[in-house]
Protein backbone atom coordinates (compact mmCIF):
# COMPACT_ATOMS: atom_id res chain seq x y z
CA UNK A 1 -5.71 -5.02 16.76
CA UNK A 2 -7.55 -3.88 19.80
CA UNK A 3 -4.57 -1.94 20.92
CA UNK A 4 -4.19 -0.03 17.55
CA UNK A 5 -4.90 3.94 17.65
CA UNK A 6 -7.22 4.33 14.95
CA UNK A 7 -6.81 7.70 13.11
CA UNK A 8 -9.85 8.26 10.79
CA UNK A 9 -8.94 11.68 9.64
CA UNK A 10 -10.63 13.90 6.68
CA UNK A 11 -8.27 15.10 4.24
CA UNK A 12 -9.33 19.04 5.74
CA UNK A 13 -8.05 18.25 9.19
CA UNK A 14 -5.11 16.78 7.87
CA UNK A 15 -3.98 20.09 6.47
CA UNK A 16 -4.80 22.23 9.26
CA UNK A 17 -3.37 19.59 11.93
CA UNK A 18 -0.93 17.85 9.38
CA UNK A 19 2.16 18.31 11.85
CA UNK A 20 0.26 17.67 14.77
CA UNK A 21 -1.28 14.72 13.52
CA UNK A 22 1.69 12.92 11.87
CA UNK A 23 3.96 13.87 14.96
CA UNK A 24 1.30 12.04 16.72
CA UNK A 25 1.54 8.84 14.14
CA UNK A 26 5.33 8.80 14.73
CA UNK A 27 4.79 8.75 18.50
CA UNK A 28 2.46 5.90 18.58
CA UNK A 29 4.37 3.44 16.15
CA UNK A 30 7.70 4.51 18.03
CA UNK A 31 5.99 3.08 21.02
CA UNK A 32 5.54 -0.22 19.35
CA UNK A 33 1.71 0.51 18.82
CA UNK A 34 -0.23 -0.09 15.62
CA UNK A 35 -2.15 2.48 13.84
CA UNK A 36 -5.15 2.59 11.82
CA UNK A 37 -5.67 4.68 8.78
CA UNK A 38 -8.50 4.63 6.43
CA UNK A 39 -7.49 4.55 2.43
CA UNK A 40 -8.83 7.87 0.73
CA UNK A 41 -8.42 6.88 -3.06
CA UNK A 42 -7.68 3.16 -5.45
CA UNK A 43 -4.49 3.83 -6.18
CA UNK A 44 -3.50 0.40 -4.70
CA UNK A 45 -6.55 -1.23 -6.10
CA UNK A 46 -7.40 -3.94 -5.44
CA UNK A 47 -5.44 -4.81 -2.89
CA UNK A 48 -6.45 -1.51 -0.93
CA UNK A 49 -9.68 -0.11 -2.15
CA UNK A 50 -11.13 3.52 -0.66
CA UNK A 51 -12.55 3.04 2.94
CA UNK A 52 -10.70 0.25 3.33
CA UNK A 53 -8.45 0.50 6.69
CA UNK A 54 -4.67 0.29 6.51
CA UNK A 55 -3.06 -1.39 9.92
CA UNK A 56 0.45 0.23 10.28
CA UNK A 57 3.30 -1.02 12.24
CA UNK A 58 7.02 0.89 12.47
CA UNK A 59 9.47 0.84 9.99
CA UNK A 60 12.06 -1.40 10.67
CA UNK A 61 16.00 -1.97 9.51
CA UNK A 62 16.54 -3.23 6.50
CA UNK A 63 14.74 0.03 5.06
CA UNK A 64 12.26 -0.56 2.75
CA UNK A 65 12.16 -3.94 0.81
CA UNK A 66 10.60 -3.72 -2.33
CA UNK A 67 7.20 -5.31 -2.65
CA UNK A 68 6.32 -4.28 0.52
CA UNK A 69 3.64 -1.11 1.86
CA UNK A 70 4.45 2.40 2.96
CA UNK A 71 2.67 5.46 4.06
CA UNK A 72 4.77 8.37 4.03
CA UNK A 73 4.29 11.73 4.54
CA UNK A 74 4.66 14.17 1.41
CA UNK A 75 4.00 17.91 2.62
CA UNK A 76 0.32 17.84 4.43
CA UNK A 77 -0.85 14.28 2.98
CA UNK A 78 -0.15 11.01 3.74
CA UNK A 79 0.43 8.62 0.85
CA UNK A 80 0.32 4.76 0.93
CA UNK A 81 2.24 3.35 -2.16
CA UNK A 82 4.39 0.19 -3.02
CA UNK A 83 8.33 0.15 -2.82
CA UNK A 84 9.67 -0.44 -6.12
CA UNK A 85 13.28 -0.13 -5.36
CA UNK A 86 15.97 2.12 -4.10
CA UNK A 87 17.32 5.45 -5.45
CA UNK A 88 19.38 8.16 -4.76
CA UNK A 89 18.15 9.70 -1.35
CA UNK A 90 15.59 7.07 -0.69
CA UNK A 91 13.37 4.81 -2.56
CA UNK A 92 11.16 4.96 -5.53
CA UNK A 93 7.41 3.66 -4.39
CA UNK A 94 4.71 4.25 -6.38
CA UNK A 95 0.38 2.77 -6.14
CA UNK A 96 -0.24 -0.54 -7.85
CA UNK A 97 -2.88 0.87 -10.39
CA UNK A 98 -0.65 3.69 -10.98
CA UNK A 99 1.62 4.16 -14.57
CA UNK A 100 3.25 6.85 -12.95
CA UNK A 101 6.40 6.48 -9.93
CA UNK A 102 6.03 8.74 -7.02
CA UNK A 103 9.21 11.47 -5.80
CA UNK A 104 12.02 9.68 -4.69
CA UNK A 105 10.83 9.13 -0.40
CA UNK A 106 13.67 9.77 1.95
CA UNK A 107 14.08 7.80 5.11
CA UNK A 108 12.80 10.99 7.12
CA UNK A 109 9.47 10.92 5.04
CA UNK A 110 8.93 6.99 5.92
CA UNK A 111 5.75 6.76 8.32
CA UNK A 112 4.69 3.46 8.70
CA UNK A 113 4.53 -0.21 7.19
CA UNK A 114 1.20 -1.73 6.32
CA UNK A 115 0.97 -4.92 8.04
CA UNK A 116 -2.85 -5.43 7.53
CA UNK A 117 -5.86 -4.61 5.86
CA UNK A 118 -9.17 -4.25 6.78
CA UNK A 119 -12.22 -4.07 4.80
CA UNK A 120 -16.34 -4.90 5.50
CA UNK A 121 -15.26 -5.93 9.14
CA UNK A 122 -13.08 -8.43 8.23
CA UNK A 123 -8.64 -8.05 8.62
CA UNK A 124 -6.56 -9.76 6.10
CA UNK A 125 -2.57 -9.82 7.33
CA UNK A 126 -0.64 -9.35 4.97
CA UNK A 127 2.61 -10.76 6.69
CA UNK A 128 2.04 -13.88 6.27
CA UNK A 129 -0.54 -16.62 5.30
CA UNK A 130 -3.31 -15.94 2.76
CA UNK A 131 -2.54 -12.07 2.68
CA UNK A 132 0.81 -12.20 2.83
CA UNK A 133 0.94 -14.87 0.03
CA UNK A 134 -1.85 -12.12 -1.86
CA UNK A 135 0.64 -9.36 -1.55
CA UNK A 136 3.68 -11.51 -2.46
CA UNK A 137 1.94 -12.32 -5.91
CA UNK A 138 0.69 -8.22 -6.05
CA UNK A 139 4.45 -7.29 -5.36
CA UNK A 140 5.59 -9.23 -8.23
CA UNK A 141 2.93 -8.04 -10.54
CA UNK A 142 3.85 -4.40 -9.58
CA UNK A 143 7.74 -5.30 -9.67
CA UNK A 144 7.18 -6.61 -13.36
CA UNK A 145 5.04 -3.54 -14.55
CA UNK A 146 7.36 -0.98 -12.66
CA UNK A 147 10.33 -2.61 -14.56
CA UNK A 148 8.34 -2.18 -18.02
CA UNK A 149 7.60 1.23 -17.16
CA UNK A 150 10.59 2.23 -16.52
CA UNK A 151 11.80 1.46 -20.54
CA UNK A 152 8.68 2.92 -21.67
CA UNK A 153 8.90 5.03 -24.64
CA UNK A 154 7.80 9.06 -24.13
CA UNK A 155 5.79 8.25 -27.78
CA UNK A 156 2.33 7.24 -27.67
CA UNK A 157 1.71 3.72 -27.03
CA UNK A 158 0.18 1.28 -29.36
CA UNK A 159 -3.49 -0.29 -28.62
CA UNK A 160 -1.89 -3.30 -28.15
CA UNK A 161 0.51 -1.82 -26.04
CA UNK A 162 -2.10 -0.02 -23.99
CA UNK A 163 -4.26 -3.01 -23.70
CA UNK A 164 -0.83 -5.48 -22.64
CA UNK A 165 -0.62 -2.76 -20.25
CA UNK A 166 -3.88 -3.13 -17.98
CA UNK A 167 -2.66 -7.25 -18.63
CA UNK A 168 -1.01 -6.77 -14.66
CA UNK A 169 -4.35 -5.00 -13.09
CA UNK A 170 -6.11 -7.64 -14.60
CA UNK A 171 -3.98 -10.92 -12.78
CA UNK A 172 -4.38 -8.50 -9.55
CA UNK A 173 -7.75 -8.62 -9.86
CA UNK A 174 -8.24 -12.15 -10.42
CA UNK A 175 -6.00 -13.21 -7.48
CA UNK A 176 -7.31 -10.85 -5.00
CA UNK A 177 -11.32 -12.32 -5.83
CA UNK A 178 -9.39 -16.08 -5.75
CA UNK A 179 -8.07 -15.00 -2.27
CA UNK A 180 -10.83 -13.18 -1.02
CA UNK A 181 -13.38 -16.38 -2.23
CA UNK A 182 -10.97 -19.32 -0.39
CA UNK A 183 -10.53 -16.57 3.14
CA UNK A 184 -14.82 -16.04 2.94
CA UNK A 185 -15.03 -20.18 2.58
CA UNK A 186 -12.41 -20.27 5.29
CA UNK A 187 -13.92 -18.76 7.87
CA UNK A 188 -17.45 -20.01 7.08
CA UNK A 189 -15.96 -23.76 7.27
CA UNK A 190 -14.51 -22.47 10.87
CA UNK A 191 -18.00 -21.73 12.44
């Protein structure tokens, strides 16, 4: 990731700059480069926690896939969220802790596909080994709970429902401390 341009932006620069900066982000992952982006809030906890650093690469035909990692661009923010599935005019993503889906994104909004992750120094891929089989099993969990949200009643839930509800955030927690404990005893047995 050496070659990545790392953007570590404040939320105020973003709106003054926003076109600047995201024309900017378009450039660099048109050229094949990588980007970095830090992770402002825990809506994809706990796969992507606050100051955690996204590693984005272009976004590539087929379109989004659901299960995998966008950042788009919706008016001066950027927002990294989950693809659900497609919709009229684009596709329906929405964050992994979230109950609620996000606007429909259209292509035009698309940014950038998270490839990686980094957190406390360390990079996790999620393409493909540990972290991609992490957010395989995340994508699922969200894929199951977006489904169920989708035929959720407007009338208020249950306790039971509420609590079958956080059931998904739960398993997502428990894998990502399984995978985090074998990569740690991984890379200690390497040295």
């Amino acid at each position: 990731m050496k070659d990545a341009l790392h953007f570590n932006i404040m939320m105020a620069d973003l709106t003054k700059n926003a076109a600047f900066v995201i024309e900017a982000l378009r450039q660099t992952l048109r050229q094949g480069q990588t980007a970095v982006l830090v992770v402002s809030s825990n809506s994809m906890a706990p796969l992507l926690w606050r100051g955690d650093e996204v590693v984005l690469t272009a976004v590539a035909p087929p379109y989004p896939q659901p299960g995998a990692i966008f950042t788009y661009v919706s008016g001066a923010e950027l927002i990294t969220h989950r693809c659900v599935d497609q919709v009229d005019g684009g596709w329906r993503l929405r964050g992994d802790r979230s109950a609620q889906f996000d606007p429909p994104v259209a292509p035009a909004q698309l940014l950038g596909r998270v490839c990686g992750r980094r957190r406390n120094g360390r990079f996790l891929s999620l393409d493909g080994g540990l972290g991609g089989w992490l957010n395989g099993r995340l994508a699922q969990l969200a894929q199951w709970e977006g489904r169920w949200l989708l035929r959720q009643r407007p009338a208020p839930l249950p306790l039971w429902l509420k609590t079958t509800r956080r059931l998904p955030f739960a398993c997502a927690w428990l894998i990502c401390a399984l995978v985090e404990m074998m990569d740690r005893m991984n890379v200690k047995g390497d040295n």
